[in-house]
C-alpha atoms as a PDB file:
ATOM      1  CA  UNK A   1      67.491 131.741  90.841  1.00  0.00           C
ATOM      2  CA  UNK A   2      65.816 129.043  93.433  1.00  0.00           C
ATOM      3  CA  UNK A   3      62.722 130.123  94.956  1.00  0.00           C
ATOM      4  CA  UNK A   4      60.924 128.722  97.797  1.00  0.00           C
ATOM      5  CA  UNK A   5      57.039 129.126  96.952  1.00  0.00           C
ATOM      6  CA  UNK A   6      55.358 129.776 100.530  1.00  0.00           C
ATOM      7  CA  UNK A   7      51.940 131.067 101.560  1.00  0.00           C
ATOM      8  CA  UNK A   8      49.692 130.740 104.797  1.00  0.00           C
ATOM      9  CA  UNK A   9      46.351 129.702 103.334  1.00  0.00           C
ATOM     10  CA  UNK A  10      47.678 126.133 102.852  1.00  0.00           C
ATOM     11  CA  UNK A  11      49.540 124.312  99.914  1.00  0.00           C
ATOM     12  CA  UNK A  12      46.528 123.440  98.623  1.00  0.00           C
ATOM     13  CA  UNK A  13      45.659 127.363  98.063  1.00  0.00           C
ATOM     14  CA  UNK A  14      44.589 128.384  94.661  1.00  0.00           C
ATOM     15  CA  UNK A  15      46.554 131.508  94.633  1.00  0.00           C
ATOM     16  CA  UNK A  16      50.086 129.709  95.471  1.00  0.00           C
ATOM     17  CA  UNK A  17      49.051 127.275  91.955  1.00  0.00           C
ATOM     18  CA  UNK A  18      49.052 130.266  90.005  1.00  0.00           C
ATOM     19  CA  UNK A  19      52.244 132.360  91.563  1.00  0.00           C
ATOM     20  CA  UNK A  20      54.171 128.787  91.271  1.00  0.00           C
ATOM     21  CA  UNK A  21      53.182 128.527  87.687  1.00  0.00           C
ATOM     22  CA  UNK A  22      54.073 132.270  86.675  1.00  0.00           C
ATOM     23  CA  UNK A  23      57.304 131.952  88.477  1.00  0.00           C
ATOM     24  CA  UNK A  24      58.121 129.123  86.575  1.00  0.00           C
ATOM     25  CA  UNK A  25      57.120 130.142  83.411  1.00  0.00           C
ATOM     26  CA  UNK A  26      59.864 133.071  84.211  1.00  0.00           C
ATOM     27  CA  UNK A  27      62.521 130.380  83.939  1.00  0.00           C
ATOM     28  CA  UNK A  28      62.764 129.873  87.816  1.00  0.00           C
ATOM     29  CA  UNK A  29      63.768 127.140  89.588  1.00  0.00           C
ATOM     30  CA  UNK A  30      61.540 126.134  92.320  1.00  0.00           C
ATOM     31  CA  UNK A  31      60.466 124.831  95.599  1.00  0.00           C
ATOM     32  CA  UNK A  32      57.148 124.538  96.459  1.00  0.00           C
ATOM     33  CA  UNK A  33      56.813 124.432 101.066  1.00  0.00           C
ATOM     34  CA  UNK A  34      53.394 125.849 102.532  1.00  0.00           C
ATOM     35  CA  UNK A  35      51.338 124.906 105.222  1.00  0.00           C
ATOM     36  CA  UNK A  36      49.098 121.651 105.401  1.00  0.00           C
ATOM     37  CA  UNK A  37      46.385 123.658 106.800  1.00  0.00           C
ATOM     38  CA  UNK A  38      45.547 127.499 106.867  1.00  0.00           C
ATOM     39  CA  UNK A  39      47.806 129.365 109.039  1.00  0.00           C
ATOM     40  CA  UNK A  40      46.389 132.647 108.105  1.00  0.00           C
ATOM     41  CA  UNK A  41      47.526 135.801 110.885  1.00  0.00           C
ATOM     42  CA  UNK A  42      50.562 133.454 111.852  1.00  0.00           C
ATOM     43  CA  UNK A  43      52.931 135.997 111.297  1.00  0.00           C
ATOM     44  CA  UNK A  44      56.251 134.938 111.525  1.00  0.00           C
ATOM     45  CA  UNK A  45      55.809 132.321 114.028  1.00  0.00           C
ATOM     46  CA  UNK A  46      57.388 128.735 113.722  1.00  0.00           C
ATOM     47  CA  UNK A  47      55.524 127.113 116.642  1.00  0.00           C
ATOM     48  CA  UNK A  48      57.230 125.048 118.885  1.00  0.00           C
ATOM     49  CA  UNK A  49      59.607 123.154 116.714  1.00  0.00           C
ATOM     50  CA  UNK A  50      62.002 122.969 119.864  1.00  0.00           C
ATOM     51  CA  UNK A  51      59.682 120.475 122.248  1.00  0.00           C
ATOM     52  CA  UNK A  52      58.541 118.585 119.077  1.00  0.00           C
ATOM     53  CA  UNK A  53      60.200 115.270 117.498  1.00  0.00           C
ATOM     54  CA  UNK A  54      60.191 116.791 114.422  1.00  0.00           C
ATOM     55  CA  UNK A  55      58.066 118.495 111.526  1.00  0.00           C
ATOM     56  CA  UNK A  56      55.737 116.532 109.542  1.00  0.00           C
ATOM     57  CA  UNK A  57      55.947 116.827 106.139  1.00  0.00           C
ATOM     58  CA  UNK A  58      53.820 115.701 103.113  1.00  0.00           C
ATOM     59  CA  UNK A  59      54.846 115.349  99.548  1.00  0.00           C
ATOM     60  CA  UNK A  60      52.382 116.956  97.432  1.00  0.00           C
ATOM     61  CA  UNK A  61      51.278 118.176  93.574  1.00  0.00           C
ATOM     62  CA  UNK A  62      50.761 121.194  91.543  1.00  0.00           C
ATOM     63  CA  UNK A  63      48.649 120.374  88.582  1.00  0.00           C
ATOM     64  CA  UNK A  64      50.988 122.161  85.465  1.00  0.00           C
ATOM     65  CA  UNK A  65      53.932 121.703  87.719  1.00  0.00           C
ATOM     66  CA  UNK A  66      55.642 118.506  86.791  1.00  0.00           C
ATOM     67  CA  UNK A  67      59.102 118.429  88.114  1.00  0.00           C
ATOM     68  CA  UNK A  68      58.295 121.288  90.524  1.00  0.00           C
ATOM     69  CA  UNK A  69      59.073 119.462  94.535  1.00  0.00           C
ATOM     70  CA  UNK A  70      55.678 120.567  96.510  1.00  0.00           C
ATOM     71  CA  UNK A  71      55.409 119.971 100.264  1.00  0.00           C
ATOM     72  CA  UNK A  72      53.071 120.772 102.345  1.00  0.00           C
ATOM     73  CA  UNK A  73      54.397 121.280 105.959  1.00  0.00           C
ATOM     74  CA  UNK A  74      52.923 121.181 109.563  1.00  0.00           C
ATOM     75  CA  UNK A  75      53.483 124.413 110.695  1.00  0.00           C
ATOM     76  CA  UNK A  76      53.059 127.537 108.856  1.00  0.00           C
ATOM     77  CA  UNK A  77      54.599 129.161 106.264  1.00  0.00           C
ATOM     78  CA  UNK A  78      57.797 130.796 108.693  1.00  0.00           C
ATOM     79  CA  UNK A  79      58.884 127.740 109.700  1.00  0.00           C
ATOM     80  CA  UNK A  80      58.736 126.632 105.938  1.00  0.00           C
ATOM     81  CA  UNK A  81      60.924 129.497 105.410  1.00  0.00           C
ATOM     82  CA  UNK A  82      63.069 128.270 108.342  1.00  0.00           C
ATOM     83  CA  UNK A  83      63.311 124.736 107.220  1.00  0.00           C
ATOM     84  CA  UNK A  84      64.537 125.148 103.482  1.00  0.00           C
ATOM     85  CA  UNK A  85      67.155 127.711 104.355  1.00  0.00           C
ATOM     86  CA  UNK A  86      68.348 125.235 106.212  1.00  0.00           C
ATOM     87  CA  UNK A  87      68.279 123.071 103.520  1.00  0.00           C
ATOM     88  CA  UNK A  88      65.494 120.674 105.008  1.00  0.00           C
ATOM     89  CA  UNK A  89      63.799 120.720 100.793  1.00  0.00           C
ATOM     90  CA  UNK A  90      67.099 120.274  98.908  1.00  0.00           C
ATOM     91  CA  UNK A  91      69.127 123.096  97.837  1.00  0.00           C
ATOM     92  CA  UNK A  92      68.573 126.154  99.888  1.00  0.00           C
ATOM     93  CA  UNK A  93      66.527 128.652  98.155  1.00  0.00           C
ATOM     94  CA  UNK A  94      68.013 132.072  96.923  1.00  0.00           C
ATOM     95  CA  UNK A  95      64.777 134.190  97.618  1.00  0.00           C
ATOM     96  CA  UNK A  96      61.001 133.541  99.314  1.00  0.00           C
ATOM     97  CA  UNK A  97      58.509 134.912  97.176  1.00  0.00           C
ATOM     98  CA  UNK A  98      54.992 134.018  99.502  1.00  0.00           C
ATOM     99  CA  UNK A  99      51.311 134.631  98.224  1.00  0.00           C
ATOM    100  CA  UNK A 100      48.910 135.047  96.535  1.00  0.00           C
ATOM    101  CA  UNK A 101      46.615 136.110  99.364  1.00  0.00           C
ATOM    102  CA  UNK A 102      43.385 136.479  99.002  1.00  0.00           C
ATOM    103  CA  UNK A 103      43.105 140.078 101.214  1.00  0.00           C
ATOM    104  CA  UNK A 104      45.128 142.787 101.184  1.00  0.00           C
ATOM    105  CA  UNK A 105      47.957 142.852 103.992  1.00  0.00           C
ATOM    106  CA  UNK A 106      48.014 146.629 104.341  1.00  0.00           C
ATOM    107  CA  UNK A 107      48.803 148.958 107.056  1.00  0.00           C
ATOM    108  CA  UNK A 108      51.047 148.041 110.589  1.00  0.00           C
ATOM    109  CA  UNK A 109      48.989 145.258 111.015  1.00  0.00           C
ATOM    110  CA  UNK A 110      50.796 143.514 108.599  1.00  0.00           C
ATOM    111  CA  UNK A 111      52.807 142.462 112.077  1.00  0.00           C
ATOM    112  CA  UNK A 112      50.050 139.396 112.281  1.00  0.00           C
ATOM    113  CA  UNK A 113      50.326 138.482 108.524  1.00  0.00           C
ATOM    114  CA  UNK A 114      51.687 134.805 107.949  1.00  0.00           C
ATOM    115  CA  UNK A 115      52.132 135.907 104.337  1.00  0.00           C
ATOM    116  CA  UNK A 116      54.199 138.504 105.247  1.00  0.00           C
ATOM    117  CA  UNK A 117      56.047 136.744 107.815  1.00  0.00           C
ATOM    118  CA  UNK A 118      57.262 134.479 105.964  1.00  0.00           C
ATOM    119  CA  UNK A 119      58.966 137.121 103.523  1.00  0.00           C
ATOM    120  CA  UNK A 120      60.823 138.659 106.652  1.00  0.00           C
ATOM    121  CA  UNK A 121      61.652 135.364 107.884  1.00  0.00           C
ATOM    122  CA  UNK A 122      63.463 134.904 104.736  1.00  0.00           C
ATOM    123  CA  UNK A 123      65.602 137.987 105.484  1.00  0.00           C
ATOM    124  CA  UNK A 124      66.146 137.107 108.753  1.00  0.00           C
ATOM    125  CA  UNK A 125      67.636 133.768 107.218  1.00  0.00           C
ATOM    126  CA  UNK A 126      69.919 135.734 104.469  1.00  0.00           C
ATOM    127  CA  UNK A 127      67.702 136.436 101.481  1.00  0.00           C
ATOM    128  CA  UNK A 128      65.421 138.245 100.567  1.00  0.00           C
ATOM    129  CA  UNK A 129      61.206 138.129 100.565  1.00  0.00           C
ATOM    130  CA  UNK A 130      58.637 139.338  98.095  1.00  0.00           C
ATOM    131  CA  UNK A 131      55.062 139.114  99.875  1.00  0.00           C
ATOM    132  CA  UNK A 132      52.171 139.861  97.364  1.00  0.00           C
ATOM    133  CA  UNK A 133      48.353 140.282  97.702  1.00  0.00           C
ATOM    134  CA  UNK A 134      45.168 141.309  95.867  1.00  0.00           C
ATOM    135  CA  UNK A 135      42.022 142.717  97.070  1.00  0.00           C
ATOM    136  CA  UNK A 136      39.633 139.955  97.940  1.00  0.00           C
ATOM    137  CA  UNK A 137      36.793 139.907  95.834  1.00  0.00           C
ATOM    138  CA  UNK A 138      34.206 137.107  94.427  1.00  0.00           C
ATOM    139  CA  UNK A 139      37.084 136.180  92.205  1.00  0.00           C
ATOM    140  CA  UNK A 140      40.525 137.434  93.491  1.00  0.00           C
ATOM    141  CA  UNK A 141      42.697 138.192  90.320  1.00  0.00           C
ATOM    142  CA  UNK A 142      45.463 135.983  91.496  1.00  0.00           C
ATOM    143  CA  UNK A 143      47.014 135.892  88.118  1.00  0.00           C
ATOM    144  CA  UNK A 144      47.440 139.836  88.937  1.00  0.00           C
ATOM    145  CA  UNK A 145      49.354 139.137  92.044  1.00  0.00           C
ATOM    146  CA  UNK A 146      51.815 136.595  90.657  1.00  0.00           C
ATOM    147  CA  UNK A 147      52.949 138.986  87.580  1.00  0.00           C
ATOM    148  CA  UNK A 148      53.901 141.494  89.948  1.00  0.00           C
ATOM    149  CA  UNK A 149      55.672 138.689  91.627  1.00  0.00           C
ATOM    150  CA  UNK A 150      57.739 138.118  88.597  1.00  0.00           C
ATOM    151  CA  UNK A 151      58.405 141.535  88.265  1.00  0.00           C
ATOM    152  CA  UNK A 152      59.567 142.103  91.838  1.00  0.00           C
ATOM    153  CA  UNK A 153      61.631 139.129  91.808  1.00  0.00           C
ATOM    154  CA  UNK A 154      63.437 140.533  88.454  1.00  0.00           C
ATOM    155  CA  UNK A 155      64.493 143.920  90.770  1.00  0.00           C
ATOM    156  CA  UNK A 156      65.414 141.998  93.485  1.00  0.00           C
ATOM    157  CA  UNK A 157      68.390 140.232  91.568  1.00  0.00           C
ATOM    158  CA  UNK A 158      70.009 144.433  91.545  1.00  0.00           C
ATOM    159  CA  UNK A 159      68.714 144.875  95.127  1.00  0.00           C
ATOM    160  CA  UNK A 160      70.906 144.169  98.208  1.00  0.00           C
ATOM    161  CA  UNK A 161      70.802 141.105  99.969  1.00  0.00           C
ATOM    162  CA  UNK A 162      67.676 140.685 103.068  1.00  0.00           C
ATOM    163  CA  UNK A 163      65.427 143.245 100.819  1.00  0.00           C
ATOM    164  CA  UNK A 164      61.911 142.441 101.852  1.00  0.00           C
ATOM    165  CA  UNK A 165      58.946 143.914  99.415  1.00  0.00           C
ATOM    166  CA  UNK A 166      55.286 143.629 100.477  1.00  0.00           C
ATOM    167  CA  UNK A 167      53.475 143.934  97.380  1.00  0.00           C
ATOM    168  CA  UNK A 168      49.386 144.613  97.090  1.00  0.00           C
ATOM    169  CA  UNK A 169      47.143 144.714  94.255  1.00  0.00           C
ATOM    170  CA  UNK A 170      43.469 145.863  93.500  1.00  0.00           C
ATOM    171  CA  UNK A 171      40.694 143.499  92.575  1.00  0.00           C
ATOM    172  CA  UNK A 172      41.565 144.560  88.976  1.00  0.00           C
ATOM    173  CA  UNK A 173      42.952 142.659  85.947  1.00  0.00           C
ATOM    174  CA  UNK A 174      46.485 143.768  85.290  1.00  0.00           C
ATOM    175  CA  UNK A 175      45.632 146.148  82.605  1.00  0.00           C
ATOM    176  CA  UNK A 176      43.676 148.341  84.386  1.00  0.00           C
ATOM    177  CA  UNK A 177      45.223 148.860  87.478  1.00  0.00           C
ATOM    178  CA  UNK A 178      46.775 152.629  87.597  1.00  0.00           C
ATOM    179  CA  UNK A 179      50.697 151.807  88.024  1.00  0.00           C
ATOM    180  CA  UNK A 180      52.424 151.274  90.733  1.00  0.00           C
ATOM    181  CA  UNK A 181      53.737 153.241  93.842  1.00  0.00           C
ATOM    182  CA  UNK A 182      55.800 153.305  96.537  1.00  0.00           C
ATOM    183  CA  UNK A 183      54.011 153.196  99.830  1.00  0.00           C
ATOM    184  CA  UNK A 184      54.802 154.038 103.412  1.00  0.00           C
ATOM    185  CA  UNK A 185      52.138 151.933 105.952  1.00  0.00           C
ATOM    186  CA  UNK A 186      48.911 152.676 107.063  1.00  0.00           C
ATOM    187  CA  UNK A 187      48.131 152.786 110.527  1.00  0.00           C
ATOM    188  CA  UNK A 188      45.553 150.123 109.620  1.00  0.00           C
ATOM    189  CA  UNK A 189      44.655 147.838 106.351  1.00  0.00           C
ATOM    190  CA  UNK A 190      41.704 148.046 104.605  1.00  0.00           C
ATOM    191  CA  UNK A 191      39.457 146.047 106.871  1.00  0.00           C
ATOM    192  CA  UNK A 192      40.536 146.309 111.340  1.00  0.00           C
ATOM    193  CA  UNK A 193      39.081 144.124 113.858  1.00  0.00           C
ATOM    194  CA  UNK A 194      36.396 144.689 115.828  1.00  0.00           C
ATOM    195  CA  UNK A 195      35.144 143.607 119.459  1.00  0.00           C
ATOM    196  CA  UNK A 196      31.551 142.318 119.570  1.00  0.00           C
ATOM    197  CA  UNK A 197      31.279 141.037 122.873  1.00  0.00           C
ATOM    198  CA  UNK A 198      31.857 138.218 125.054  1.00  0.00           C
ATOM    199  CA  UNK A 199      30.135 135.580 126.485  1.00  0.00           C
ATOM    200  CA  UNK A 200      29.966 131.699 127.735  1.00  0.00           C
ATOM    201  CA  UNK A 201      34.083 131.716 127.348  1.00  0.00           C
ATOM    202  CA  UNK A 202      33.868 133.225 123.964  1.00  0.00           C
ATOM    203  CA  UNK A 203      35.216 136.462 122.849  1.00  0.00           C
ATOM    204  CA  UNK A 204      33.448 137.579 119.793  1.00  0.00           C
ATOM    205  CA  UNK A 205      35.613 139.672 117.517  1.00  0.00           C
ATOM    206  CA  UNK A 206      34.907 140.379 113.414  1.00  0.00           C
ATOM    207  CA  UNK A 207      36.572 142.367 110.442  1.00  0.00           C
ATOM    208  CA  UNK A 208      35.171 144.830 109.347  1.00  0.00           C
ATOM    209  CA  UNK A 209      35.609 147.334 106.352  1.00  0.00           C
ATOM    210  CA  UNK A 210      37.441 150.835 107.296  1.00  0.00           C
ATOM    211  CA  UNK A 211      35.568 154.119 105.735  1.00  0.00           C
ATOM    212  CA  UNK A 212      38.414 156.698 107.183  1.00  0.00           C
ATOM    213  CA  UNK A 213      40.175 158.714 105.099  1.00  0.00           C
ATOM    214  CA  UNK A 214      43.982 158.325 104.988  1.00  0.00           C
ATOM    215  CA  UNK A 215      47.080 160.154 103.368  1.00  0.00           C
ATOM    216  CA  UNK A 216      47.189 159.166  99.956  1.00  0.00           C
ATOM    217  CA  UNK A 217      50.817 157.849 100.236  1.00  0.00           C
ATOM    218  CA  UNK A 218      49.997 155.256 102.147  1.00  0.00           C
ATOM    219  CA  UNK A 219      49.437 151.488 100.747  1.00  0.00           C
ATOM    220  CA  UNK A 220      46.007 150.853 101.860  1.00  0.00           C
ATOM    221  CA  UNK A 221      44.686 154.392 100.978  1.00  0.00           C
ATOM    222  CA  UNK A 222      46.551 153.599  97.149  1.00  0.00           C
ATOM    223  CA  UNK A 223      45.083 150.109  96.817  1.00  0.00           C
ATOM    224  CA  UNK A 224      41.544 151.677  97.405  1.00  0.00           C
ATOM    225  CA  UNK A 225      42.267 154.080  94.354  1.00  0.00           C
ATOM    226  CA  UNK A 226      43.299 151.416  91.866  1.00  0.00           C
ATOM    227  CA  UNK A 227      47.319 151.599  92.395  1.00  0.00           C
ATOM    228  CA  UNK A 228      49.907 148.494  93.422  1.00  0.00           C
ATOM    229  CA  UNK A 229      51.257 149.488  96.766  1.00  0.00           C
ATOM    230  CA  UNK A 230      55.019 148.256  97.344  1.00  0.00           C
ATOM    231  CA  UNK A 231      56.689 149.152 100.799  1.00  0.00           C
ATOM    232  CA  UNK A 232      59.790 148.176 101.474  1.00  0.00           C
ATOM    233  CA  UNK A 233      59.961 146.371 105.181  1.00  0.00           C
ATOM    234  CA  UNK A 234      62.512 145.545 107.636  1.00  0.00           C
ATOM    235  CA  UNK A 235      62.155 142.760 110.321  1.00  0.00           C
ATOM    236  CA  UNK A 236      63.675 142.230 113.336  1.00  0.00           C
ATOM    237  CA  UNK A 237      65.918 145.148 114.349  1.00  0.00           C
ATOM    238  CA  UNK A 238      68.012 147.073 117.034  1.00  0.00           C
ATOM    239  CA  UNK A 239      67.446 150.888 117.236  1.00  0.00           C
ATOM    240  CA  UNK A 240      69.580 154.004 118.190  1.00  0.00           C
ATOM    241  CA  UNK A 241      68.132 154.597 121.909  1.00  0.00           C
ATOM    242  CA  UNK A 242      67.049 158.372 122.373  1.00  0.00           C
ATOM    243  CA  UNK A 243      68.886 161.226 124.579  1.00  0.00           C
ATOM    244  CA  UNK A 244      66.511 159.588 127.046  1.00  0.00           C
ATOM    245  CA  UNK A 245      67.611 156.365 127.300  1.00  0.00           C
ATOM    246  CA  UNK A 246      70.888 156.260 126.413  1.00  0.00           C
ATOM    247  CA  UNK A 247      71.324 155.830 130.912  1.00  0.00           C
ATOM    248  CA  UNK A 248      69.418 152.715 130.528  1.00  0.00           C
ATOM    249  CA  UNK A 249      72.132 150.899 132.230  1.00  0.00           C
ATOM    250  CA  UNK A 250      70.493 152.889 135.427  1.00  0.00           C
ATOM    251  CA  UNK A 251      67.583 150.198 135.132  1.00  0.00           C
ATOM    252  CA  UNK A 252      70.251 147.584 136.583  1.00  0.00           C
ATOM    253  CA  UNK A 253      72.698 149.394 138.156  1.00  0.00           C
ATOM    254  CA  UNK A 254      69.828 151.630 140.715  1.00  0.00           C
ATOM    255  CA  UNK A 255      72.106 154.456 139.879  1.00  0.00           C
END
């Protein structure tokens, strides 16, 4: 199995070290391709590669990773998915595992997450994506995050083709967290964005933690009681119109 090793807090990102290093030590072959800088809330975007001359690219090092290719890219961590699909790092890559993030990607906002973009990005490209992240903390337990990461890359191989898992973890060491669950998204993680204010050309705007209560299947509210979330996404998709617009055609016909 070739991974590509992604994040969007930068290749230089203590929590991709430590998921590269598990991942190998799991007998993986790897490919290390994150951003230069942090392109945290990127989503899935790629930025425009199509007015540009070309990516910049950096070779780079892992310490414990000798042998291990490590690049760090200008552009975030999509388009790193992008490029080595298309074979821009050597041998395409059979999955994308990205993380570990420092903050849990919870809830529908995980829309704006570059972390998980780049695991649906890697679907979108033919494989599939394992995004994981663990509670921020003082001292995120990143080596949490990239067991699970070895373990969700194991089910993958039985899994079909495009699967896309978005994994989260408590601030806990792995032997105390509860187990792990299924999840179905939160309408919101476990921090949302607030508006301050605005002034002199500056909109003001700050996370800030959530205190409402929410179903107890959902990943955020199961991360808050000590439990791995795991939801299964999907990415970009058509959908079966309703009764009500299946006369859409009206819109360009006037009829």
């Amino acid at each position: 199995m070739r991974i590509l090793v992604t994040n969007d807090d930068g290749v230089g990102a203590p929590g991709l070290a430590v998921l590269a290093l598990a991942l190998r030590a799991a007998g993986h072959d790897l490919v290390v391709a994150a951003p230069l800088v942090d392109f945290s809330g990127s989503g899935a975007a790629i930025g425009p590669v199509h007015l540009s001359d070309g990516v910049t690219f950096e070779e780079e090092a892992i310490e414990g990773l000798s042998g291990v290719p490590v690049y760090g890219l200008d552009g975030p961590p999509a388009l790193a998915v992008m490029a080595a699909r298309l074979g821009g790092f050597g041998a395409a890559p059979d999955l994308v595992v990205s993380g570990v993030n420092p903050g849990n990607n919870t809830g529908r906002a995980v829309i704006h997450s570059g972390t998980v973009g780049a695991a649906l990005t890697a679907a979108n490209f033919g494989v599939s994506g394992v995004a994981v992240s663990v509670a921020w903390g003082d001292e995120p337990h990143f080596d949490t995050g990239a067991a699970l990461a070895v373990a969700a890359v194991a089910w993958l191989l039985e899994a079909p083709p495009r699967t896309v898992l978005n994994v989260n973890a408590p601030g806990l060491p792995l032997d105390r967290v509860r187990g792990v669950r299924t999840a179905r998204l939160a309408p919101f993680g476990t921090a949302r964005t607030t508006f301050v204010g605005a002034g002199d050309g500056r909109l003001e705007m700050e996370m800030q933690d959530t205190d409402v209560e929410l179903d107890p299947d959902t990943d955020t509210a199961l991360v808050r009681a000590g439990y791995v979330a795991v939801s299964e996404l999907t990415g970009v998709r058509s959908v079966e119109l309703s009764a009500a617009g299946t006369d859409i055609g009206r819109l360009l016909t006037g009829g």
